[in-house]
Protein backbone atom coordinates (compact mmCIF):
# COMPACT_ATOMS: atom_id res chain seq x y z
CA UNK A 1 -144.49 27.48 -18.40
CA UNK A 2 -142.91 30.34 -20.13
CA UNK A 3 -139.23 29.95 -20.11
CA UNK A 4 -137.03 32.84 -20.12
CA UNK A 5 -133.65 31.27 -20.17
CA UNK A 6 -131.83 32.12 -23.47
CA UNK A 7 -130.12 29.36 -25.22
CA UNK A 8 -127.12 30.64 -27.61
CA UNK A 9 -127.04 29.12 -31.47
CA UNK A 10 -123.88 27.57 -32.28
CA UNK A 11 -120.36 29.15 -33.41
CA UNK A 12 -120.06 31.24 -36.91
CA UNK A 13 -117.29 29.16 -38.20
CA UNK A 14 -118.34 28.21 -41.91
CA UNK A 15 -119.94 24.88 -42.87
CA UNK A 16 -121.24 24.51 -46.35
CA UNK A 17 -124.72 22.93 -46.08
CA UNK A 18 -125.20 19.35 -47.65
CA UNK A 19 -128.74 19.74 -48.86
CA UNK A 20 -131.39 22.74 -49.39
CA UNK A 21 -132.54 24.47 -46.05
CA UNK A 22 -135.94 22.66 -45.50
CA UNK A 23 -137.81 26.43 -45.34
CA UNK A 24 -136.99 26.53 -48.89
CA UNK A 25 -139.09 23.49 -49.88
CA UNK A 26 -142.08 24.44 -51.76
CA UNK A 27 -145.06 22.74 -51.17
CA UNK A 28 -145.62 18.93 -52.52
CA UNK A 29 -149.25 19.47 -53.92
CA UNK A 30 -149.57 15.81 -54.67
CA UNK A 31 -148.85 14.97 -51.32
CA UNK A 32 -151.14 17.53 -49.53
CA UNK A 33 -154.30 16.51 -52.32
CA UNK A 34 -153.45 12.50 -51.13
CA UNK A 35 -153.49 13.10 -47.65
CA UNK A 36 -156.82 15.00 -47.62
CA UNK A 37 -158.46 13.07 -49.73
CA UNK A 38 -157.43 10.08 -47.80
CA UNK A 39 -158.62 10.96 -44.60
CA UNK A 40 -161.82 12.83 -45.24
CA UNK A 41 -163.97 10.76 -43.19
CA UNK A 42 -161.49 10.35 -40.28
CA UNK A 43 -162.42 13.74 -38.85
CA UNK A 44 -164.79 12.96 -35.99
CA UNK A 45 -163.68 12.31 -32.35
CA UNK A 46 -165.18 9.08 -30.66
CA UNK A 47 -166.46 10.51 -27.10
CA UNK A 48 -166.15 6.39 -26.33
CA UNK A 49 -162.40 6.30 -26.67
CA UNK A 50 -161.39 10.09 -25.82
CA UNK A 51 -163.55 9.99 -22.68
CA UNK A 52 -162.18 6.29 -21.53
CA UNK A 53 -158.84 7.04 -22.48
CA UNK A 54 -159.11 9.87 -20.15
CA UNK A 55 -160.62 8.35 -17.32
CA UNK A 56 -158.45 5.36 -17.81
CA UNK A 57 -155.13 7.11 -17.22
CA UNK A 58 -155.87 9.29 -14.14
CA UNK A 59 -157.33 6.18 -12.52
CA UNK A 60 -154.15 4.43 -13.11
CA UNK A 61 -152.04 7.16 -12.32
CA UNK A 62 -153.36 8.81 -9.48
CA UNK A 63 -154.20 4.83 -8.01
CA UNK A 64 -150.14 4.43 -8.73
CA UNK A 65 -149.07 7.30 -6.87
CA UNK A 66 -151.24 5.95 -3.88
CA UNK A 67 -149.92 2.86 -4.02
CA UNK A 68 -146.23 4.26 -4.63
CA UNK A 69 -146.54 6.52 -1.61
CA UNK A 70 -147.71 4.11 0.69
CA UNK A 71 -145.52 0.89 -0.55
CA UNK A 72 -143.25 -0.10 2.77
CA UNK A 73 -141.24 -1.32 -0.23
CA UNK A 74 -138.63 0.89 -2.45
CA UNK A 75 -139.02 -1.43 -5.17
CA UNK A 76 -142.82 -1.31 -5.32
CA UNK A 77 -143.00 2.18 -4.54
CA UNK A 78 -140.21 2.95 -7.84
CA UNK A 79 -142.22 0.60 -9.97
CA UNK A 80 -145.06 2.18 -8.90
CA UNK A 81 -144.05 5.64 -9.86
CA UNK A 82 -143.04 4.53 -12.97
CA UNK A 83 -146.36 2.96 -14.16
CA UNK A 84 -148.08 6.79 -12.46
CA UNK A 85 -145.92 8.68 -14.58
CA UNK A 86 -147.08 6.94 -17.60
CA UNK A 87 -150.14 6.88 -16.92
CA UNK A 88 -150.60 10.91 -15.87
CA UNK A 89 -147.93 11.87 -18.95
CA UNK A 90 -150.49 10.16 -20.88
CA UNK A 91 -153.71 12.39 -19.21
CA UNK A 92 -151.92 15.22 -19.45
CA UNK A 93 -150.85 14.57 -22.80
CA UNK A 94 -154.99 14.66 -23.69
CA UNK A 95 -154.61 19.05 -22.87
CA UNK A 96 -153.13 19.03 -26.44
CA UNK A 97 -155.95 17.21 -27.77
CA UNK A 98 -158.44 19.96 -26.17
CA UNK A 99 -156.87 22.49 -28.54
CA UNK A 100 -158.13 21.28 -31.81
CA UNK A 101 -160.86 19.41 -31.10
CA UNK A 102 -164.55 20.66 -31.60
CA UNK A 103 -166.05 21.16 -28.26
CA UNK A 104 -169.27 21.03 -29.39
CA UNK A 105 -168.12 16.72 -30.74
CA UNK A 106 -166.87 16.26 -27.12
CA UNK A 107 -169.25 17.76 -24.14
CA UNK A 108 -167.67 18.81 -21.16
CA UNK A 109 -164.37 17.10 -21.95
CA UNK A 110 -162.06 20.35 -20.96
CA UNK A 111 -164.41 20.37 -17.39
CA UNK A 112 -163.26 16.13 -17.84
CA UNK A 113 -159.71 17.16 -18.09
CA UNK A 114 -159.22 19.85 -15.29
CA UNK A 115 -161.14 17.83 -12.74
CA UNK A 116 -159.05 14.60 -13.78
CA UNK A 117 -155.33 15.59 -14.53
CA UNK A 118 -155.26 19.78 -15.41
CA UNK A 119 -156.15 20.54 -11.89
CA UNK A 120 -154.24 18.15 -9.95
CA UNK A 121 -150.99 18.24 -11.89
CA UNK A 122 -151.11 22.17 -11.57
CA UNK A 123 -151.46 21.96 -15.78
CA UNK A 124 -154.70 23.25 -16.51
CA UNK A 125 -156.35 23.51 -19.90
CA UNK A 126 -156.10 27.40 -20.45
CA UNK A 127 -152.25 27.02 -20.44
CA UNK A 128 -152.03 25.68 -24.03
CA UNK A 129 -155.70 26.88 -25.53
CA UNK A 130 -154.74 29.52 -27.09
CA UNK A 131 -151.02 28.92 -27.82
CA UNK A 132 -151.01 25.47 -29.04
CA UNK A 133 -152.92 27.20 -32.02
CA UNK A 134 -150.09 30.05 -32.74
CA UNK A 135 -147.93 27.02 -33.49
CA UNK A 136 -149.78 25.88 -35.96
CA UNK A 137 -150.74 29.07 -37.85
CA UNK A 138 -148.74 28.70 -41.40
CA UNK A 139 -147.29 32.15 -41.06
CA UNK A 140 -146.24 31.74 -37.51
CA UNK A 141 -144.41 28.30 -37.47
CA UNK A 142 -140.94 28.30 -37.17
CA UNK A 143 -140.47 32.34 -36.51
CA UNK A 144 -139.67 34.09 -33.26
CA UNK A 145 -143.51 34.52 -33.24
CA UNK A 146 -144.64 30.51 -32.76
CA UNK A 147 -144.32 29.70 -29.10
CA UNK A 148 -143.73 26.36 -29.72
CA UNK A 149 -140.32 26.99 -31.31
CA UNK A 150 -136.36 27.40 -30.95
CA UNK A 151 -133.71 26.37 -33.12
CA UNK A 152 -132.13 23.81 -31.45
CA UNK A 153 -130.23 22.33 -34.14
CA UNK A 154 -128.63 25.48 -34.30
CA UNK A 155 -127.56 25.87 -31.07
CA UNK A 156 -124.51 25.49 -28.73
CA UNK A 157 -124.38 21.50 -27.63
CA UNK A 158 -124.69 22.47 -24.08
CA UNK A 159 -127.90 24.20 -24.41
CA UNK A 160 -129.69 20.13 -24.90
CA UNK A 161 -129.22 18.96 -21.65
CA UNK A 162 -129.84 22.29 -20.28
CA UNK A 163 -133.35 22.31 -22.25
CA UNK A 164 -134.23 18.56 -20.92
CA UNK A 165 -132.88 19.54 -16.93
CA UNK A 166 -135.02 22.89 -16.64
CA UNK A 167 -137.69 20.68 -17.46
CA UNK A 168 -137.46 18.76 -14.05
CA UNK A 169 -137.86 22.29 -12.30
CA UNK A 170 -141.90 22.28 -13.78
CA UNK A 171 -143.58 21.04 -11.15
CA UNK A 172 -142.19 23.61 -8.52
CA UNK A 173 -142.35 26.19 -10.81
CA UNK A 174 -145.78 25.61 -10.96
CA UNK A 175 -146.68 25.53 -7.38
CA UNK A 176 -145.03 29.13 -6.89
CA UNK A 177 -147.09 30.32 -9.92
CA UNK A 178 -150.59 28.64 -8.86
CA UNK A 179 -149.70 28.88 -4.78
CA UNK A 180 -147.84 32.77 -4.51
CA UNK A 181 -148.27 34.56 -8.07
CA UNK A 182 -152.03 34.15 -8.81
CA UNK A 183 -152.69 35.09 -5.40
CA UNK A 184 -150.18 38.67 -5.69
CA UNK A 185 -151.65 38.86 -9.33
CA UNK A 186 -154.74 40.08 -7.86
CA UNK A 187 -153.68 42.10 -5.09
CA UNK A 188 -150.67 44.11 -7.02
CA UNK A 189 -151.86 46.44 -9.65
CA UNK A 190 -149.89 45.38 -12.72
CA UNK A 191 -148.39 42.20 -11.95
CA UNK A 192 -151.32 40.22 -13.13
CA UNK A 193 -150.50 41.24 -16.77
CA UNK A 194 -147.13 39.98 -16.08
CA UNK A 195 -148.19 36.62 -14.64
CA UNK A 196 -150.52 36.20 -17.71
CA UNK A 197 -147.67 37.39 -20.17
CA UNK A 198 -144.65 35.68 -18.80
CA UNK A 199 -146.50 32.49 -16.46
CA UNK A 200 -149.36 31.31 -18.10
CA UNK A 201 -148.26 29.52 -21.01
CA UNK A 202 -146.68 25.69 -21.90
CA UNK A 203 -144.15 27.55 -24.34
CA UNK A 204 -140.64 27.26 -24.84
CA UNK A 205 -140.14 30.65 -27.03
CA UNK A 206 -138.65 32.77 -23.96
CA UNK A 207 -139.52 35.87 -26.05
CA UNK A 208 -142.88 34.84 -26.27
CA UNK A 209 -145.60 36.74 -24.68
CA UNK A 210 -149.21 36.24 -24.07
CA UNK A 211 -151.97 38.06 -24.73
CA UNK A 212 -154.24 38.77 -21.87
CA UNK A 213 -157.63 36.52 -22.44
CA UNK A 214 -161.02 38.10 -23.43
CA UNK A 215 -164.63 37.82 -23.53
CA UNK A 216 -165.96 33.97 -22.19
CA UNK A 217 -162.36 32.72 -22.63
CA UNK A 218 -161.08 35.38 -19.44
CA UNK A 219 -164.28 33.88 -17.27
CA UNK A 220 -163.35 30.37 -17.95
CA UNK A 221 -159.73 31.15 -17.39
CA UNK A 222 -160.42 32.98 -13.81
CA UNK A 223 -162.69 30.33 -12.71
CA UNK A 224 -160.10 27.29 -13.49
CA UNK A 225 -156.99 29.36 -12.40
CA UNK A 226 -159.37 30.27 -8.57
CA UNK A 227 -159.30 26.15 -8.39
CA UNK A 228 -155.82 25.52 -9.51
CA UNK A 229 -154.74 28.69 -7.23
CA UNK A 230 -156.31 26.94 -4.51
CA UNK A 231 -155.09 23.62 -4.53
CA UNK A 232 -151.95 24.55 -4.93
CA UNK A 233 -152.21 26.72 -1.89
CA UNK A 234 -153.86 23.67 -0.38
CA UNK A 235 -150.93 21.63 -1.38
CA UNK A 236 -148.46 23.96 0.58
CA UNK A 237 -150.89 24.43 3.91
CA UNK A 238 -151.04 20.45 3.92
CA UNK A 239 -147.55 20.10 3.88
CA UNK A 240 -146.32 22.75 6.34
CA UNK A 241 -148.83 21.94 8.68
CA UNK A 242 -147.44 18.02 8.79
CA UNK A 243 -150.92 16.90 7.55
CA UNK A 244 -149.41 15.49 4.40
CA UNK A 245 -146.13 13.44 4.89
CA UNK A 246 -143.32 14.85 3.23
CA UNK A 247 -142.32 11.69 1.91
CA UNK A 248 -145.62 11.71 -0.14
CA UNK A 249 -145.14 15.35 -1.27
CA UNK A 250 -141.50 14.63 -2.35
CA UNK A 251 -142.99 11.38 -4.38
CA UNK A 252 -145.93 13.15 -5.85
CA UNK A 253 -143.36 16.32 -7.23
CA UNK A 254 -140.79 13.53 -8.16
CA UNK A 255 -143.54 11.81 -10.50
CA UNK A 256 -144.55 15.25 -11.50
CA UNK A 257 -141.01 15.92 -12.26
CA UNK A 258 -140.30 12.79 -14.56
CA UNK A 259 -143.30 13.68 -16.42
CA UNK A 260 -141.72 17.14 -17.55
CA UNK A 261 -138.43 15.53 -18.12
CA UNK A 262 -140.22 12.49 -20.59
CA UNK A 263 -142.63 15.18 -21.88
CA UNK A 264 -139.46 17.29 -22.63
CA UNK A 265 -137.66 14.45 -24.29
CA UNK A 266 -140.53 13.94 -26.75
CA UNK A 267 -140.46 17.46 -27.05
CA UNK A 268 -136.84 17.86 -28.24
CA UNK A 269 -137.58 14.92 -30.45
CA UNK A 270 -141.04 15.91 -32.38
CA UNK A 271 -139.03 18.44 -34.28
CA UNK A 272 -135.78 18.60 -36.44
CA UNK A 273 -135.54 22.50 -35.10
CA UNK A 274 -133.41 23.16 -38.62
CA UNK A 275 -135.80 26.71 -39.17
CA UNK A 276 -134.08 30.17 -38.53
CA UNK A 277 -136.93 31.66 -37.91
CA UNK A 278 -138.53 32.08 -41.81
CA UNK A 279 -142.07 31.50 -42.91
CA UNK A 280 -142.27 27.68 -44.22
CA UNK A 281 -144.47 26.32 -46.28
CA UNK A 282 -146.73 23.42 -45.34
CA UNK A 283 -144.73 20.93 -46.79
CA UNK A 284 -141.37 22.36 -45.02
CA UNK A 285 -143.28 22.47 -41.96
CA UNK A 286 -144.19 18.66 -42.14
CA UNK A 287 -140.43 17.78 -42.81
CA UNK A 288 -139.60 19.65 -40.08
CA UNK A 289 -141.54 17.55 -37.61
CA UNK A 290 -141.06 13.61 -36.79
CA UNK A 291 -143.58 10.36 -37.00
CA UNK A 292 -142.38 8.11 -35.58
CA UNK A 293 -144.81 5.22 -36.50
CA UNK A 294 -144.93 1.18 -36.06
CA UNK A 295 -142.96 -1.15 -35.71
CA UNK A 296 -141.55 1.42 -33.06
CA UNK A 297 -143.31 -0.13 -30.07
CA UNK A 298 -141.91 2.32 -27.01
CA UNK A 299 -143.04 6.17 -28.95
CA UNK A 300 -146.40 4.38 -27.62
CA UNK A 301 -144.93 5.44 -23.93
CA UNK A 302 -143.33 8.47 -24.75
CA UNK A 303 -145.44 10.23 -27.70
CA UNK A 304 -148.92 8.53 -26.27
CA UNK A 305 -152.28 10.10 -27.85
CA UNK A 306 -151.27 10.14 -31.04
CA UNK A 307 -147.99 12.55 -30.57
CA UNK A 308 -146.11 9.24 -32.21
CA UNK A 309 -147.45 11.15 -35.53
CA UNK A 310 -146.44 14.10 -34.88
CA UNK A 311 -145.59 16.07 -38.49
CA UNK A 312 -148.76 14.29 -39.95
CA UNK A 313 -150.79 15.66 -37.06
CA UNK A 314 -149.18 19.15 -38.96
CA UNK A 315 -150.16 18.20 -42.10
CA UNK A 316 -153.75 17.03 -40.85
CA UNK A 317 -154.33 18.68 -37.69
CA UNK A 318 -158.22 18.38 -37.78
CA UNK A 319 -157.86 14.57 -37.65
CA UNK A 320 -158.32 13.05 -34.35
CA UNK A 321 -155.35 11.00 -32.13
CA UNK A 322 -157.35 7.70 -32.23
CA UNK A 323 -157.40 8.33 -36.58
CA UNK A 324 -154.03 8.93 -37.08
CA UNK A 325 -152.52 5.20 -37.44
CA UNK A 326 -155.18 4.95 -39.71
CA UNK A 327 -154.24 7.64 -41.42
CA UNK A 328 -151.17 7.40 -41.74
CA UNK A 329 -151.72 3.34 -43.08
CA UNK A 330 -153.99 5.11 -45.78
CA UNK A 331 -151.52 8.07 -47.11
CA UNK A 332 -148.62 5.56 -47.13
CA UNK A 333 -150.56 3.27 -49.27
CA UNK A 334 -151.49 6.11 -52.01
CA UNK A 335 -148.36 8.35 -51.97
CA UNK A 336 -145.05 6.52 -53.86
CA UNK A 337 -141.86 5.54 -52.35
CA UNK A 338 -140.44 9.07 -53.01
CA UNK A 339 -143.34 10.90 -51.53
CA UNK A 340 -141.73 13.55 -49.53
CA UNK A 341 -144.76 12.02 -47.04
CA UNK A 342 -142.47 9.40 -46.05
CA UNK A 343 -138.66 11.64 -45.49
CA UNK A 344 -140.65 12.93 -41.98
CA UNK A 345 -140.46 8.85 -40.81
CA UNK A 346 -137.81 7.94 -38.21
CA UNK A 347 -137.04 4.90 -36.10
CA UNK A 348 -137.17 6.48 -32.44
CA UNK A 349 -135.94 8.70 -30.03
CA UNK A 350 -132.20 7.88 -29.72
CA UNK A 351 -131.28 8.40 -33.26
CA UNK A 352 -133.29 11.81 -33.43
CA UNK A 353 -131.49 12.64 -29.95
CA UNK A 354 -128.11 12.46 -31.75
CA UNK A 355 -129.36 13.63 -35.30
CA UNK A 356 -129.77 16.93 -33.23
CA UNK A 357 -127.19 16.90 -31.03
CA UNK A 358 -124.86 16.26 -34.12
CA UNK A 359 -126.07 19.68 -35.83
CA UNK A 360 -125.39 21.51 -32.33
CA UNK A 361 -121.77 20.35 -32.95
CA UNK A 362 -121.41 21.33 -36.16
CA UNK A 363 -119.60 24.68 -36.53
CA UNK A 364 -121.97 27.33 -38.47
């Protein structure tokens, strides 16, 4: 959801800069030529693998959260929660997929996704369609017009944890958006450009604001937001009235809530967040982002469907999740040692935690 807390950028004290600003990089035409022509016939999506990939991780996950709600055992019941948050972070991971890929290649996959995971875990597919794509517009990335975008690096230490604990709030943030504001948003005159604004996008620009949708887009929109609305409301009735345990409530929003909180982690992580908010080229843009590729075995967990290569996805964004190892064996094969290709490479998530958290700390 659209955030609108405000998180400060560090102190003015001076600090002379060790190396050019990356939005100053021009672009590396070698690079760019290598990795198209590398990957030209890696473009098309295998319904096989998206489809059972899909289906795959909601039966897991939703058969976990069964199983961890009705476990007479704490220890199967956290070890169950663990292996459904993995498994649903991993479905829900797929609504990023849905904004780049051709529908046409994948029938009925978004109506797939919704039914499966969107739905369920109050995240349905109209929340990043038509954002996800602002991120990656050239002009936009990087400026206080790509929702996708803060300069963490530059901000006050404190705001990190604050970014990763807000996170946990998701799940109940979306119940009051899908269970009370859709509902008003009809009923008040006004308010429903103001949910659609403010409440219907997976941003974390708080000055970001949506465009109301149009044409086929606004029908599809209504008719998934009517189902999310009311299963959320369903959710709320089932509880109050004692028909669903709160025990199993509390489990199912605590498993929501760890998948915001991991989701957010790879989130702080699939970025350097160096930008000030000027136009980059490509080449800037892709060292500004983070692969983090084999031997790393555990990104598999925590940047599944392909989010493990995340600034070649930017470079190549047409190129499906199930191509990108590929891809990325290919380009590292053509391009030489001092490619800038290979600068966006890191080892995992705990030494881009504190490559961050060390520029927060560093007066500016």
């Amino acid at each position: 959801m659209d955030q609108s807390l405000t998180l400060d950028r560090a102190g003015t004290a001076s600090a002379a800069p060790t190396k050019v600003p990356t939005h100053r990089v021009a672009d590396d035409k070698a690079m760019l030529r290598a990795a198209a022509e590398a990957t030209r016939d890696l473009h098309a999506p295998s319904q096989a693998i998206y489809w059972g990939d899909l289906v795959a991780s909601a039966v897991v996950g939703w058969g976990a959260l069964v199983l961890a709600i009705t476990a007479s055992s704490v220890f199967v019941t956290i070890l169950a929660g663990v292996v459904s948050m993995l498994a649903l972070y991993r479905g829900i991971s797929f609504i990023h997929e849905l904004t780049h890929v051709k529908h046409a290649s994948l029938p009925h996959f978004r109506l797939g996704y919704n039914a499966l995971i969107g739905v369920p875990m109050l995240t349905p597919s109209f929340m990043y369609e038509g954002v996800h794509n602002l991120h990656h517009a050239k002009t936009r990335y990087g400026t206080s017009d790509d929702p996708e975008y803060l300069p963490l690096a530059l901000m006050k230490p404190w705001t990190l944890p604050l970014f990763i604990v807000i996170a946990a709030l998701a799940p109940v943030g979306l119940l009051i958006r899908y269970a009370i504001l859709s509902p008003l948003s009809v009923v008040i005159p006004g308010f429903r450009k103001v949910v659609v604004e403010r409440f219907s996008a997976l941003a974390i620009n708080p000055s970001f604001r949506r465009r109301m949708p149009e044409g086929a887009f606004r029908t599809q929109w209504n008719r998934i937001e009517t189902v999310t609305s009311l299963w959320a409301i369903t959710l709320v009735v089932l509880v109050a009235t004692g028909t669903l345990p709160l025990r199993a409530f509390l489990i199912f929003l605590g498993v929501a809530s760890a998948v915001a909180v991991v989701n957010q982690l790879r989130t702080l992580v699939a970025h350097l967040w160096e930008n000030e908010g000027e136009a980059m080229s490509v080449t800037a843009q892709y060292l500004d982002t983070v692969n983090v590729p084999p031997p790393a075995t555990l990104p598999m967990l925590w940047a599944p469907v392909g989010l493990r290569y995340h600034a070649l996805h930017h470079l190549l964004p047409g190129v499906p999740y199930h191509s990108l190892g590929e891809a990325h064996r290919r380009i590292s094969n053509v391009l030489a040692a001092d490619s800038p290709y290979h600068q966006a490479s890191y080892k995992g998530m705990p030494g881009l935690v504190w490559k961050i958290a060390r520029s927060t700390m560093v007066a500016r």
